[in-house]
N, C-alpha and C. Protein backbone atom coordinates (compact mmCIF):
# COMPACT_ATOMS: atom_id res chain seq x y z
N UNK A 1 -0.03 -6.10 -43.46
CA UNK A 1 -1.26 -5.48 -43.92
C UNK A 1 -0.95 -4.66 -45.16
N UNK A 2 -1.68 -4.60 -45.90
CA UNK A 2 -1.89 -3.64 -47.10
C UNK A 2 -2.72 -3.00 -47.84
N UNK A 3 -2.53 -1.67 -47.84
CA UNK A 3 -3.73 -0.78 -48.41
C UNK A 3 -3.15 -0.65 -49.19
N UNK A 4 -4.56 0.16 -50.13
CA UNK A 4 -4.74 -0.05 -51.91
C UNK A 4 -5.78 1.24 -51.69
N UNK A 5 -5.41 2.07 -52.43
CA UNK A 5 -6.35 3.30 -52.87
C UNK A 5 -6.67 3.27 -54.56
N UNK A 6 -8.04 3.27 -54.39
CA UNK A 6 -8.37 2.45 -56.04
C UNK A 6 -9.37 3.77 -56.07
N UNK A 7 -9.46 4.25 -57.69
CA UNK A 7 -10.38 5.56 -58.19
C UNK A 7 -11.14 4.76 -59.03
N UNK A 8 -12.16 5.18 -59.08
CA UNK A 8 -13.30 4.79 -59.63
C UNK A 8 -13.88 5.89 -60.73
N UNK A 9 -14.56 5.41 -61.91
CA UNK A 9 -15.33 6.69 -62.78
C UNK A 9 -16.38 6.87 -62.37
N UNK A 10 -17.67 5.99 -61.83
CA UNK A 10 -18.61 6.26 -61.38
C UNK A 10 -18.56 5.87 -59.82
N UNK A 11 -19.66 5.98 -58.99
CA UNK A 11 -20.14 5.57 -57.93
C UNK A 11 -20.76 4.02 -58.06
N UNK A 12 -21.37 3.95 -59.22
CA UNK A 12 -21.73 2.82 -59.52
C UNK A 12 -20.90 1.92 -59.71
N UNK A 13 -19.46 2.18 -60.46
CA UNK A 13 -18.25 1.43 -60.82
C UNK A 13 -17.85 1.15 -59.09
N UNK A 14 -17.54 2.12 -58.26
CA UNK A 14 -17.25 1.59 -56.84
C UNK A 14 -17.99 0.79 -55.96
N UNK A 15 -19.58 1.03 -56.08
CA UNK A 15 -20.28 0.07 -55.41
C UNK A 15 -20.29 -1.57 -55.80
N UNK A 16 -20.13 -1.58 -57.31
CA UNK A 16 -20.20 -2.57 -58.00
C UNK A 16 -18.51 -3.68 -57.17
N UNK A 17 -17.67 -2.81 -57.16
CA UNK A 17 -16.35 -3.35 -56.78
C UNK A 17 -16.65 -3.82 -55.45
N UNK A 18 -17.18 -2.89 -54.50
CA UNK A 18 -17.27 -3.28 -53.02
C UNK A 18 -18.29 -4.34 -53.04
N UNK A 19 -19.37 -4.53 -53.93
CA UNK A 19 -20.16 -5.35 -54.00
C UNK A 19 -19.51 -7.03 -54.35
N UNK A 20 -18.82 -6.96 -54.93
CA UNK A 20 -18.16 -8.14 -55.90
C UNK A 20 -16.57 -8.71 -54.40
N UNK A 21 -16.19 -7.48 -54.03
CA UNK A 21 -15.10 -7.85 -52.68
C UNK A 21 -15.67 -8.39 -51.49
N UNK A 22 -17.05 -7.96 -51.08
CA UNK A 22 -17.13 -8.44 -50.05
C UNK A 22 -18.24 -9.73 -50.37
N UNK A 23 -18.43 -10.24 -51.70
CA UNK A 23 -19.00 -11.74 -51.81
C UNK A 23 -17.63 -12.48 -51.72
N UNK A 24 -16.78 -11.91 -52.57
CA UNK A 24 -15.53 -12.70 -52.22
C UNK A 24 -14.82 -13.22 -51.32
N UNK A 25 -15.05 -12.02 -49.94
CA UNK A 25 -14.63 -12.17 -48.89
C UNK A 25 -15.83 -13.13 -47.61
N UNK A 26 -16.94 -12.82 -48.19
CA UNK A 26 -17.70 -13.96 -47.61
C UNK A 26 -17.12 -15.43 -47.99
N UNK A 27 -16.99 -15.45 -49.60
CA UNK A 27 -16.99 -16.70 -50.00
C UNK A 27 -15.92 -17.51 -49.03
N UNK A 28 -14.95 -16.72 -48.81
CA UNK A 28 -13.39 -17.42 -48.71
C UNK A 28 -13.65 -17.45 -47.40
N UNK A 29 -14.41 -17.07 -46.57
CA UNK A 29 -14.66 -17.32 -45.08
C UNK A 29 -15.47 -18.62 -44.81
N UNK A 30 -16.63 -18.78 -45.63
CA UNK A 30 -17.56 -19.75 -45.88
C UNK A 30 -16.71 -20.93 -46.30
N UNK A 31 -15.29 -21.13 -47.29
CA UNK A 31 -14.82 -22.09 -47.62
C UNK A 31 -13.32 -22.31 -46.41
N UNK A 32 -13.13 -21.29 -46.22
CA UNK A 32 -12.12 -21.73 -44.62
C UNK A 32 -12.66 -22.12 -43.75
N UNK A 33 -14.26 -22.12 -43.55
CA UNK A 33 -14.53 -22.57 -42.04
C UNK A 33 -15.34 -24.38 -42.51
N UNK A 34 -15.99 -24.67 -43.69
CA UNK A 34 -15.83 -25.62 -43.93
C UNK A 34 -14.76 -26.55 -44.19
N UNK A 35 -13.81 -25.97 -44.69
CA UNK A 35 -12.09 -26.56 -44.65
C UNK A 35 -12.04 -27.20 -43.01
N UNK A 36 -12.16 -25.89 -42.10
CA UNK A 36 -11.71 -26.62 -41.15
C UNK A 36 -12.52 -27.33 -40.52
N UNK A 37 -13.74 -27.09 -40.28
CA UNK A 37 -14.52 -28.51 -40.15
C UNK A 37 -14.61 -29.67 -40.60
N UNK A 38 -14.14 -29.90 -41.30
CA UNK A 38 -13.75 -31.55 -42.29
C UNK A 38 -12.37 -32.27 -41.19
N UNK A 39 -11.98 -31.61 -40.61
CA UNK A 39 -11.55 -32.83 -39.85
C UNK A 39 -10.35 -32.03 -38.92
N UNK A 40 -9.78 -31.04 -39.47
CA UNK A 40 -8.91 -30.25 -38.81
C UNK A 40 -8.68 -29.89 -37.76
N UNK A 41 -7.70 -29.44 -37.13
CA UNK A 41 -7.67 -28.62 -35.80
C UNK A 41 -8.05 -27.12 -36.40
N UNK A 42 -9.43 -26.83 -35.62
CA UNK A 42 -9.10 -25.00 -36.11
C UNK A 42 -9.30 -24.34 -34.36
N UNK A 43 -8.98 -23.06 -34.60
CA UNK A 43 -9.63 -22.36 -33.63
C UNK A 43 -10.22 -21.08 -34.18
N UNK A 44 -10.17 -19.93 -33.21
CA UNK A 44 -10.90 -18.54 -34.05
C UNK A 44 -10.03 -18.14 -34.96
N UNK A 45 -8.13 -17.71 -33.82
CA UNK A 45 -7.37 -17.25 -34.30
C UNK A 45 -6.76 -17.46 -35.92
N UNK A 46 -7.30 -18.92 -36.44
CA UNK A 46 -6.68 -18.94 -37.71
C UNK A 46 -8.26 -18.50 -38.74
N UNK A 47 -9.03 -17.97 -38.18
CA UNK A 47 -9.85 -17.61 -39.14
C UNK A 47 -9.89 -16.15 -39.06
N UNK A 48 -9.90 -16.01 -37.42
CA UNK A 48 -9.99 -13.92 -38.04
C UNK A 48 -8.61 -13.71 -37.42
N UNK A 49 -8.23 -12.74 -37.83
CA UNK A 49 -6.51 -12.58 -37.73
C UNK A 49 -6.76 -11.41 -36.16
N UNK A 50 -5.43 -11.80 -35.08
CA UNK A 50 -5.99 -10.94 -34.19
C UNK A 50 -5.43 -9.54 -33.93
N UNK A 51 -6.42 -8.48 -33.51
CA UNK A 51 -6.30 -7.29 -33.70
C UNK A 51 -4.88 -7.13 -33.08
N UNK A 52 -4.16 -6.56 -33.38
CA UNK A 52 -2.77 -6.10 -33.38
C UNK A 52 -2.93 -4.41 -32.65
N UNK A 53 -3.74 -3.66 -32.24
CA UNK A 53 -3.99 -1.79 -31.94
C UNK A 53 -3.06 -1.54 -31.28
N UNK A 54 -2.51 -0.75 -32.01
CA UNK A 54 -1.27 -0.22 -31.65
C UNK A 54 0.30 -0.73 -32.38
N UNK A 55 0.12 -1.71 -33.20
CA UNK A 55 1.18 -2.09 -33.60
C UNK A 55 1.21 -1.74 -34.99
N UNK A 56 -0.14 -1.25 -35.80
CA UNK A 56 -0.09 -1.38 -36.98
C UNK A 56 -1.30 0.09 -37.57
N UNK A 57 -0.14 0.41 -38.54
CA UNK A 57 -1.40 1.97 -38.72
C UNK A 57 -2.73 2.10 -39.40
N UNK A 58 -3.20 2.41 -39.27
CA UNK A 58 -4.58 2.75 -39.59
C UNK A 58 -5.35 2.68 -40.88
N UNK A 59 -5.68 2.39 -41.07
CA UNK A 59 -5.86 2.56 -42.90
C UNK A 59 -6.01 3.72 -42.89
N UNK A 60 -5.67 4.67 -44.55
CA UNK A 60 -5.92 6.09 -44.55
C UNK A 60 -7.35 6.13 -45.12
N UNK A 61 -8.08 7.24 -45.22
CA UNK A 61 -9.01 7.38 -45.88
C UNK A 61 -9.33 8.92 -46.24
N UNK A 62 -8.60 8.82 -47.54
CA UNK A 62 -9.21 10.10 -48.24
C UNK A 62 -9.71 11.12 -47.67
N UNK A 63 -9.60 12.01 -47.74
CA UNK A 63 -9.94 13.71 -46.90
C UNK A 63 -11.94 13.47 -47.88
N UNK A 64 -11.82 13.44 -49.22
CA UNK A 64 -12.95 13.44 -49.75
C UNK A 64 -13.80 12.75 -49.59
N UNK A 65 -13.79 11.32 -48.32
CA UNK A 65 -14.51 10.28 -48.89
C UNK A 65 -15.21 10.65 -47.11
N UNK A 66 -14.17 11.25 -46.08
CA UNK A 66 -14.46 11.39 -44.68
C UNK A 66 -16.04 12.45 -44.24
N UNK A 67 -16.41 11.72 -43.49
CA UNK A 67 -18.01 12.67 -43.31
C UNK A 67 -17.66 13.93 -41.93
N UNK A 68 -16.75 13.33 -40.98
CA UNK A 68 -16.45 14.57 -40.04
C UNK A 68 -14.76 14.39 -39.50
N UNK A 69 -14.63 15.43 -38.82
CA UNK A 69 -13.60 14.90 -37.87
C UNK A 69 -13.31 14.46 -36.98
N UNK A 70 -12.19 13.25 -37.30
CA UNK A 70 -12.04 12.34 -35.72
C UNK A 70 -11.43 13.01 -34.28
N UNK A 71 -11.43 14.25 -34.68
CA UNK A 71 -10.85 14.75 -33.72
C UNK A 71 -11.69 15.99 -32.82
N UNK A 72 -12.18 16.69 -33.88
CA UNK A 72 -13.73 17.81 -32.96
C UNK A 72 -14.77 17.07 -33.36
N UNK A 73 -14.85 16.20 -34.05
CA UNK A 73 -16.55 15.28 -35.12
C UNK A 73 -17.07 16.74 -35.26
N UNK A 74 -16.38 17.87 -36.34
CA UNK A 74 -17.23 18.40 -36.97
C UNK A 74 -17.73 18.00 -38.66
């Protein structure tokens, strides 16, 4: 797994990015699951990768970007 902490100048510059990643990430789902329908062996496991909890850490997320805490949710 790999995280990436990316700064942005506007809000607009970040939405625009998350906007543009997750067509991408549709796209490439939309073209793996037609891949494997064309004739292949597929199952779930080679399309969504399986949750690993507990083996692998967390993504971080910024103190600035967090709305409460995961720990009192204040």
């Amino acid at each position: 797994m790999l995280t990436v902490v990316v700064f942005f100048r506007s809000m607009k510059e970040r939405e625009e990015w998350v906007s543009e990643l997750n067509k991408a990430i549709k796209e490439n789902t939309t073209k793996r699951i037609s891949f494997a329908k064309s004739g292949s062996v597929c199952n779930d496991e080679t399309l969504i990768p399986a949750l690993d909890l507990g083996t692998v850490a967390p993504v971080w997320i910024p103190d600035a970007r967090v709305t409460m805490c995961q720990l009192c949710t204040e």
